[in-house]
Protein backbone atom coordinates (compact mmCIF):
# COMPACT_ATOMS: atom_id res chain seq x y z
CA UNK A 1 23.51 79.11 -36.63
CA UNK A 2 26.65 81.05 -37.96
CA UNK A 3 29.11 79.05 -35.98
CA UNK A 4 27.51 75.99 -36.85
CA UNK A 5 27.55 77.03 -40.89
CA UNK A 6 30.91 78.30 -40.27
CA UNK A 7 32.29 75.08 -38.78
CA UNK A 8 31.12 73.65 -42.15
CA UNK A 9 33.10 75.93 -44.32
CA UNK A 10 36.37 75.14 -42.21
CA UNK A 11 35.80 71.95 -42.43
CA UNK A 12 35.41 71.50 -45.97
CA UNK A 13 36.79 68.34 -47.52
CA UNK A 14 39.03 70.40 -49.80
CA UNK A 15 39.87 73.82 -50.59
CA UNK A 16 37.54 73.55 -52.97
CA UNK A 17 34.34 76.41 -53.28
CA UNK A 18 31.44 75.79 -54.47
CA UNK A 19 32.48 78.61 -56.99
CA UNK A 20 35.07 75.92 -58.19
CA UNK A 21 32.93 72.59 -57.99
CA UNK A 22 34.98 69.45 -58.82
CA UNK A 23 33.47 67.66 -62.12
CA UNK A 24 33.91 64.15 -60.77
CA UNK A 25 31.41 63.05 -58.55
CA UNK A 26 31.95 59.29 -58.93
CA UNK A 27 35.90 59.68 -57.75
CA UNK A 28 34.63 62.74 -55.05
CA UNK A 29 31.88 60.62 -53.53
CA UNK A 30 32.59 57.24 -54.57
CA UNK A 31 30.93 54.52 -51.69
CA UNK A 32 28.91 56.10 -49.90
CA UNK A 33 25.47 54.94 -46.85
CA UNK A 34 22.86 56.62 -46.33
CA UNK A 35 21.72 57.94 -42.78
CA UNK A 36 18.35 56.33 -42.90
CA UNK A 37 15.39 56.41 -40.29
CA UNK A 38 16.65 59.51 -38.67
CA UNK A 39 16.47 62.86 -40.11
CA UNK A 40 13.35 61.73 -42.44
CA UNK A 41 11.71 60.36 -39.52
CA UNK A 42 8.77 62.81 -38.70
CA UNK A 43 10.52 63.46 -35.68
CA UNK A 44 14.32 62.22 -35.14
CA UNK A 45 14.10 59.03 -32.48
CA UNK A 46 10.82 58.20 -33.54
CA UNK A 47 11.88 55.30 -35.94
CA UNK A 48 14.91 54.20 -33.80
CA UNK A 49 17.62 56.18 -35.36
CA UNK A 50 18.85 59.11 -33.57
CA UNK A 51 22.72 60.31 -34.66
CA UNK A 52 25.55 60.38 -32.60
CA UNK A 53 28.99 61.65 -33.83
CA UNK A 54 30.70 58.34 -33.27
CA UNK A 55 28.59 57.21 -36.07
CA UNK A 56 30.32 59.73 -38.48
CA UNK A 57 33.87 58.81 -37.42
CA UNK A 58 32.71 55.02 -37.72
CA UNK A 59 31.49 55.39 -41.19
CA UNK A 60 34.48 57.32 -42.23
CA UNK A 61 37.33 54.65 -40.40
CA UNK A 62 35.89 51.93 -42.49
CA UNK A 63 36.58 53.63 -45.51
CA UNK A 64 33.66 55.41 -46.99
CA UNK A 65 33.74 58.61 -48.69
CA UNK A 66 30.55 60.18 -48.25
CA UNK A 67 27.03 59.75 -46.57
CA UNK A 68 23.37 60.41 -47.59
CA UNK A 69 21.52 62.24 -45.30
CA UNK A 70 17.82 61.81 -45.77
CA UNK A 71 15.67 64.89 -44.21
CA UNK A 72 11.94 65.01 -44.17
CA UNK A 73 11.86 69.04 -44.50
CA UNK A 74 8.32 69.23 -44.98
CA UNK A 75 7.72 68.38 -40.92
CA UNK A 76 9.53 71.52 -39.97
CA UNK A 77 8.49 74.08 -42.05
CA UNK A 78 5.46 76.26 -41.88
CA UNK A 79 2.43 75.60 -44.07
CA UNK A 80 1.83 79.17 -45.11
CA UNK A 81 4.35 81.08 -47.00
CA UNK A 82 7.18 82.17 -46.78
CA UNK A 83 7.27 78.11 -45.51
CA UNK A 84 10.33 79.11 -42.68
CA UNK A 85 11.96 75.97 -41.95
CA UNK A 86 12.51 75.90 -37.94
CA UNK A 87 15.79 77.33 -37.04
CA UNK A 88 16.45 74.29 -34.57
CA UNK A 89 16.23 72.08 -36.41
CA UNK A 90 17.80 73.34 -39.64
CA UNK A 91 20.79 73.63 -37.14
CA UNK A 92 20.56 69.76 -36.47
CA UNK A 93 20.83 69.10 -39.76
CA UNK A 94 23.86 71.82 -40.19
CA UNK A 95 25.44 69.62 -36.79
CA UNK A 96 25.16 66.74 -39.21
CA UNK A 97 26.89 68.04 -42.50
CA UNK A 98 29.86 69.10 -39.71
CA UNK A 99 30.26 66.16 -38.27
CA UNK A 100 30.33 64.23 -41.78
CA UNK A 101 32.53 67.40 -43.08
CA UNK A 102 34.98 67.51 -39.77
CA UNK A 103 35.90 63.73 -41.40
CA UNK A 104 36.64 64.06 -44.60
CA UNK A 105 33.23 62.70 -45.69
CA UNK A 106 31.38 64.27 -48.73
CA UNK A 107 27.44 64.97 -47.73
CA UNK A 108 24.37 64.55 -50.32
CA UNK A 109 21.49 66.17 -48.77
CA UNK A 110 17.96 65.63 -49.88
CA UNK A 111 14.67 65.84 -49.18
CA UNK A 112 12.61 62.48 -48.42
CA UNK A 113 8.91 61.77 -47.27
CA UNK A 114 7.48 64.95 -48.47
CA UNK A 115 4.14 62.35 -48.53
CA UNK A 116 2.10 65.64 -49.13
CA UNK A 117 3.70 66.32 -52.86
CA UNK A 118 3.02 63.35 -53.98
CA UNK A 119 -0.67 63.63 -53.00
CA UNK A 120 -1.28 66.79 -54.60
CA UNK A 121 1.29 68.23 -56.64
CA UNK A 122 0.00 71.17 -57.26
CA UNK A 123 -1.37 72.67 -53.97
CA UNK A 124 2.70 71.96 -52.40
CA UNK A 125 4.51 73.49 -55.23
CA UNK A 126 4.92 76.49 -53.98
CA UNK A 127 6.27 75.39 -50.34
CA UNK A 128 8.25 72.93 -51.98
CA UNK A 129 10.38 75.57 -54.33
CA UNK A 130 9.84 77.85 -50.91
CA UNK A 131 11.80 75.45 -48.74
CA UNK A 132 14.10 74.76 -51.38
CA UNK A 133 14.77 78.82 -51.95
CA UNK A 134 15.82 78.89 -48.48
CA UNK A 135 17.99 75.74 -48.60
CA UNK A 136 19.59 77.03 -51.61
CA UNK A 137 20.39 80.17 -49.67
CA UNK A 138 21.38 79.26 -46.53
CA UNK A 139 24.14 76.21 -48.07
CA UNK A 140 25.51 78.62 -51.13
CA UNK A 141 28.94 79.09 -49.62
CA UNK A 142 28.82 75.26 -47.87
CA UNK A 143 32.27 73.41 -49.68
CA UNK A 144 31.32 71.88 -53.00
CA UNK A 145 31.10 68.61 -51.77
CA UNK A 146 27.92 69.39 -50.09
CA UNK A 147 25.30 68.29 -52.74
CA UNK A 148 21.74 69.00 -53.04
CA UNK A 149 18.99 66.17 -53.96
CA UNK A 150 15.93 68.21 -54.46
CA UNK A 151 13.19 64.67 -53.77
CA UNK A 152 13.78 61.43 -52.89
CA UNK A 153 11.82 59.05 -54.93
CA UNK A 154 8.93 60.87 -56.90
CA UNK A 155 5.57 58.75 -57.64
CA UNK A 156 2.08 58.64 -56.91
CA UNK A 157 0.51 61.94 -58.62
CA UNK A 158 4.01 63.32 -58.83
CA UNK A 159 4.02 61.54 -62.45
CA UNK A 160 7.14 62.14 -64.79
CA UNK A 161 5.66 65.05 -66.34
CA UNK A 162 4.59 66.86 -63.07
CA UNK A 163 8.61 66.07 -61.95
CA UNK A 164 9.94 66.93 -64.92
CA UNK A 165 8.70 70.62 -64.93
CA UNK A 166 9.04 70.82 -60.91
CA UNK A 167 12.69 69.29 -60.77
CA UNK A 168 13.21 72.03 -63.78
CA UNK A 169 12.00 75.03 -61.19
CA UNK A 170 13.81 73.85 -58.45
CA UNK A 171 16.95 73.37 -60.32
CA UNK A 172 17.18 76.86 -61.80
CA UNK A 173 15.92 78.61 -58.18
CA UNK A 174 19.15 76.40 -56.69
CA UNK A 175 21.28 77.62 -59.58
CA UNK A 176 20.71 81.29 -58.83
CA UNK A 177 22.92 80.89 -55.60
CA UNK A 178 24.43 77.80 -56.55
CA UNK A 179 25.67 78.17 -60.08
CA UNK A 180 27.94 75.18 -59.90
CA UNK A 181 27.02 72.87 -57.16
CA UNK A 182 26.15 69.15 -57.27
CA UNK A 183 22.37 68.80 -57.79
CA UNK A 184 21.19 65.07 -57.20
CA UNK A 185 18.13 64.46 -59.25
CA UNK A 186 16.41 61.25 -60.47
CA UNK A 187 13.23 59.95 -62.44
CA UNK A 188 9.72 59.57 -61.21
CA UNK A 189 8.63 56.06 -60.17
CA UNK A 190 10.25 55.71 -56.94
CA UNK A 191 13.41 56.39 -59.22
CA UNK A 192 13.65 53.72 -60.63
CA UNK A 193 16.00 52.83 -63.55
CA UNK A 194 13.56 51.82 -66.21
CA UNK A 195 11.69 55.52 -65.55
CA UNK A 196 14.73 57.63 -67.08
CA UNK A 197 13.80 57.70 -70.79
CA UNK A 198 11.07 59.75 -69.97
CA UNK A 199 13.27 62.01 -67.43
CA UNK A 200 14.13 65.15 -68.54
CA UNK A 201 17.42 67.22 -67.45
CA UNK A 202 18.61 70.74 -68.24
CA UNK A 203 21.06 70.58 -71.19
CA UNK A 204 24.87 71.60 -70.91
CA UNK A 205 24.73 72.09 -67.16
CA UNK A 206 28.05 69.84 -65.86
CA UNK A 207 26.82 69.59 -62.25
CA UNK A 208 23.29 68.17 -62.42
CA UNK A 209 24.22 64.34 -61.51
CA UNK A 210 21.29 61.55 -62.32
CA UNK A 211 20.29 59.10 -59.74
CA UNK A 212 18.06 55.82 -59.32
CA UNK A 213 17.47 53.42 -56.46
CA UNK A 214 17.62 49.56 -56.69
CA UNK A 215 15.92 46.80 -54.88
CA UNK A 216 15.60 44.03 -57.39
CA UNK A 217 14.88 41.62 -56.98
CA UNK A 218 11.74 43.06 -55.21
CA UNK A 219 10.64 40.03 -53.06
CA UNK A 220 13.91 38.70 -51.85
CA UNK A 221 15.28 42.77 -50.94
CA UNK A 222 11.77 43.65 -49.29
CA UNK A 223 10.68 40.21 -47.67
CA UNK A 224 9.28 40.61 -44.31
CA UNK A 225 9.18 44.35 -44.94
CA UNK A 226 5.74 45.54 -42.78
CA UNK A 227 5.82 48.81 -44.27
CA UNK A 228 4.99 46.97 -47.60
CA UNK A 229 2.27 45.11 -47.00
CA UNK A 230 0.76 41.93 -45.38
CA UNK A 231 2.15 40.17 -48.59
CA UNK A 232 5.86 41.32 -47.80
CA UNK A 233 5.25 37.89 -45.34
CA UNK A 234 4.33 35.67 -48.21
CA UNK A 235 7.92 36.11 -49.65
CA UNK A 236 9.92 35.13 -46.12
CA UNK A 237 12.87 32.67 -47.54
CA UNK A 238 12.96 34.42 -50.71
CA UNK A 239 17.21 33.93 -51.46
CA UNK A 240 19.90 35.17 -53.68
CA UNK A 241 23.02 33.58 -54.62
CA UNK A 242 24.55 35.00 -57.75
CA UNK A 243 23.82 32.57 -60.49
CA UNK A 244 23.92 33.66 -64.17
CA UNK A 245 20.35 34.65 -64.62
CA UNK A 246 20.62 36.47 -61.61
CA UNK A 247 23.49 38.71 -62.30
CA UNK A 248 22.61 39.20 -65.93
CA UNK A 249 19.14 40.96 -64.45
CA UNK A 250 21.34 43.25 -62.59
CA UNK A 251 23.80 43.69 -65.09
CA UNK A 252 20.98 44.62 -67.84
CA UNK A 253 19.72 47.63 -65.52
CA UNK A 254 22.58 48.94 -64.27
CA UNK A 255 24.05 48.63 -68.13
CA UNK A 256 20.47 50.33 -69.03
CA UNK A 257 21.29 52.95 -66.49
CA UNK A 258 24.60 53.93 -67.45
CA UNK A 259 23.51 53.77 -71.43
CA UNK A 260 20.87 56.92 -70.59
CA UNK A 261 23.74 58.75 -68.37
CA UNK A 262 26.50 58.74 -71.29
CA UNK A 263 23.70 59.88 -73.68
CA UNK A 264 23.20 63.11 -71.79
CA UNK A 265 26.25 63.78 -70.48
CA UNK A 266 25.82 63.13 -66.87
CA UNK A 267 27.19 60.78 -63.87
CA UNK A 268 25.16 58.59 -62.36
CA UNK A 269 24.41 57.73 -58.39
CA UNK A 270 23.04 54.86 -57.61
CA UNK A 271 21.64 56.85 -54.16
CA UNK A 272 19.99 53.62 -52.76
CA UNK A 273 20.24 49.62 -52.77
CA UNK A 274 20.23 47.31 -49.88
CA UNK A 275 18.51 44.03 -48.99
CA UNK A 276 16.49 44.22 -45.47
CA UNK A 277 17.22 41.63 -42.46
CA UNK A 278 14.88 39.51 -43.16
CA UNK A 279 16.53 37.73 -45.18
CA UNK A 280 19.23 35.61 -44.77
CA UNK A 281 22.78 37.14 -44.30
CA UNK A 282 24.32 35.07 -47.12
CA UNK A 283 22.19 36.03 -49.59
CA UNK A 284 21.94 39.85 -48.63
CA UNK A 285 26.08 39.57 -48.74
CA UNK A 286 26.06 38.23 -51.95
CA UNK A 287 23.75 40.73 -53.63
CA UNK A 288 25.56 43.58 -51.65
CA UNK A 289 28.60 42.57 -53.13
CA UNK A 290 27.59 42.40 -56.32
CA UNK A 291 25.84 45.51 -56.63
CA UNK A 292 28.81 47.49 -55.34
CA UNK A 293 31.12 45.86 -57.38
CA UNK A 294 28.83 46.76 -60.45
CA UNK A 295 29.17 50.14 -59.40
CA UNK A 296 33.07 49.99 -58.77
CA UNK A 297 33.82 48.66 -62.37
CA UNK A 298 31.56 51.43 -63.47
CA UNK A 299 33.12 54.35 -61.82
CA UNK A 300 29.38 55.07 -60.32
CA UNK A 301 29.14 56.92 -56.66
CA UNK A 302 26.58 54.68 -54.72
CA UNK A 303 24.89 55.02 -51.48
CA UNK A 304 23.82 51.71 -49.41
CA UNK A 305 20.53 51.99 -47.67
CA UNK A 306 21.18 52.15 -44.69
CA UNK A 307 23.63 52.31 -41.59
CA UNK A 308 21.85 51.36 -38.50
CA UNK A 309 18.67 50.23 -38.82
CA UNK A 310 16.52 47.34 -40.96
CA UNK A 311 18.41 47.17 -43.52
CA UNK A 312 21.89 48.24 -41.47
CA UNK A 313 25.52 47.60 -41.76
CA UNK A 314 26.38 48.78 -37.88
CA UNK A 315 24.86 47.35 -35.29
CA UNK A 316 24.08 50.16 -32.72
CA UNK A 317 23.66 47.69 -29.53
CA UNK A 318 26.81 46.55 -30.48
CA UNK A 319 28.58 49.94 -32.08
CA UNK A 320 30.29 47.34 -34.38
CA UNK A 321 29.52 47.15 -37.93
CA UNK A 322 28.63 43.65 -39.53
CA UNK A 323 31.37 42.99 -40.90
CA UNK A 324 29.87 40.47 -44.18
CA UNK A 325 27.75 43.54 -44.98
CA UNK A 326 31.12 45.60 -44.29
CA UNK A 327 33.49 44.06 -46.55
CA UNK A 328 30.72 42.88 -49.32
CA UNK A 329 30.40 47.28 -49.34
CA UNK A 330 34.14 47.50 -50.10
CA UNK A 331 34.71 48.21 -46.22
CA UNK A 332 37.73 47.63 -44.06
């Protein structure tokens, strides 16, 4: 476990500590993909995904500067207190953050899937702040361009109040051995952009960075998606070509978006967007495009969803990225 925390520090991005955390996390992490259906599988393989360090030095030789790794914590950690996260597999994850590290790639780490929480919010407070506690702990010296996303998309009984007082706990137990670090954190509703007036952040703290996801249009990003629903079917042929209307309804959330982060004095992340394979590759290249051009123009860090699998960029049968997706993401 030391070596493998230790090959992290070497390996930092910069000189940079997390003592002297840069302020600019759209020019630090700037494009970004996330390493979905992997490490927030319940177990890693199970949905497909299983890493491989060429992937890393792929992602980085195209030209991105960080990755989002999504972890479901809460399948390997214990149930009673003090909730001790298994020591394999928290070393997976710490093989991860090196190989993205060893590259030059910044890391945002959170925690997805924790299904549990957002059934009863109450009963998994405490093992959620007591997973976090020892996150916090273990990653306090890790470079500053590790960041920490404390949940991944926060609905169901995990309403906007509930969040807002948990995010509030978990950022001040994180802030007691990370005083400066990134801290990823977004509204309730699946984090969606239309959720943040009723998000609340701690005041005059530099480092807390706001997120949301997008995937409108709804219909044409999720057709064909089983996980949604029978009904996901019904919208098969569903396209998207960039005409006025269209881009004016992304324009008007992302504008929305950035309207609430200059208010409070924060950057913003768009941590997800992506269009699945369903549909058809030149509409998914066109709303790619346009989404990460929004983001460009806005100085905003973003994070497609996701590398390899339904919604993917690479093709693992191939190890060759596609390259529409590729360049429409402002890769080379």
């Amino acid at each position: 476990m030391k070596n493998l925390l230790a090959s992290i520090l070497v390996a930092a991005v910069s000189t940079a500590t997390a003592a002297e955390a840069p302020q600019d996390f759209g020019g630090i992490f700037g494009r970004g993909i996330n390493l979905g259906n992997a490490l927030e599988a319940p177990a890693e393989g199970e949905w497909g995904v299983t890493l491989r360090e060429e992937y890393f030095a792929a992602i980085k030789d195209a030209g991105f500067q960080h990755v989002r790794i999504p972890v479901r914590w809460s399948a390997h950690a214990a149930l009673e207190s003090p909730y001790t996260i298994d020591p394999k597999f928290l070393a997976r994850v710490d093989w991860a953050i090196a190989q993205a590290t060893d590259r030059g790639l910044a890391v945002v780490l959170n925690m997805h899937h924790y299904d549990e929480i957002f059934e009863d919010p109450d009963a998994e407070r405490d093992r959620f702040l007591g997973i976090w506690g020892q996150l916090a702990t273990h990653y306090h010296d890790a470079p500053a361009t590790l960041a920490l996303e404390p949940l991944n998309e926060p609905h169901k009984k995990l309403t906007n109040e509930r969040w807002n007082e948990l995010s509030a706990a978990a950022i001040t137990l994180i802030r007691k051995s990370n005083p400066t670090r990134f801290i990823v954190v977004g509204p309730g509703g699946y984090n969606n952009f239309q959720q943040l007036p009723h998000f609340k952040i701690p005041a005059g703290d530099s480092n807390i960075v706001a997120t949301f996801h997008y995937y409108d249009p709804f219909h044409f990003t999720h057709q064909g998606a089983a996980w949604v629903g029978e009904q996901s079917k019904e919208w098969l042929g569903k396209t998207w070509s960039g005409t006025d209307a269209e881009k004016a309804d992304v324009r008007k959330a992302f504008d929305a978006a950035s309207a609430w982060a200059k208010e409070h004095g924060v950057a913003m992340y768009l941590g997800e967007f992506g269009a699945y394979g369903k549909a058809d590759i030149e509409s998914r290249v066109a709303w790619t495009r346009f989404i990460a051009e929004e983001c460009r123009q806005r100085g905003m860090a973003s994070a497609y969803w996701e590398f390899c699998s339904g919604f993917g960029a690479y093709d693992p049968k191939t190890n060759e990225w596609r390259k529409p997706l590729l360049e429409a993401l402002g890769g080379r």
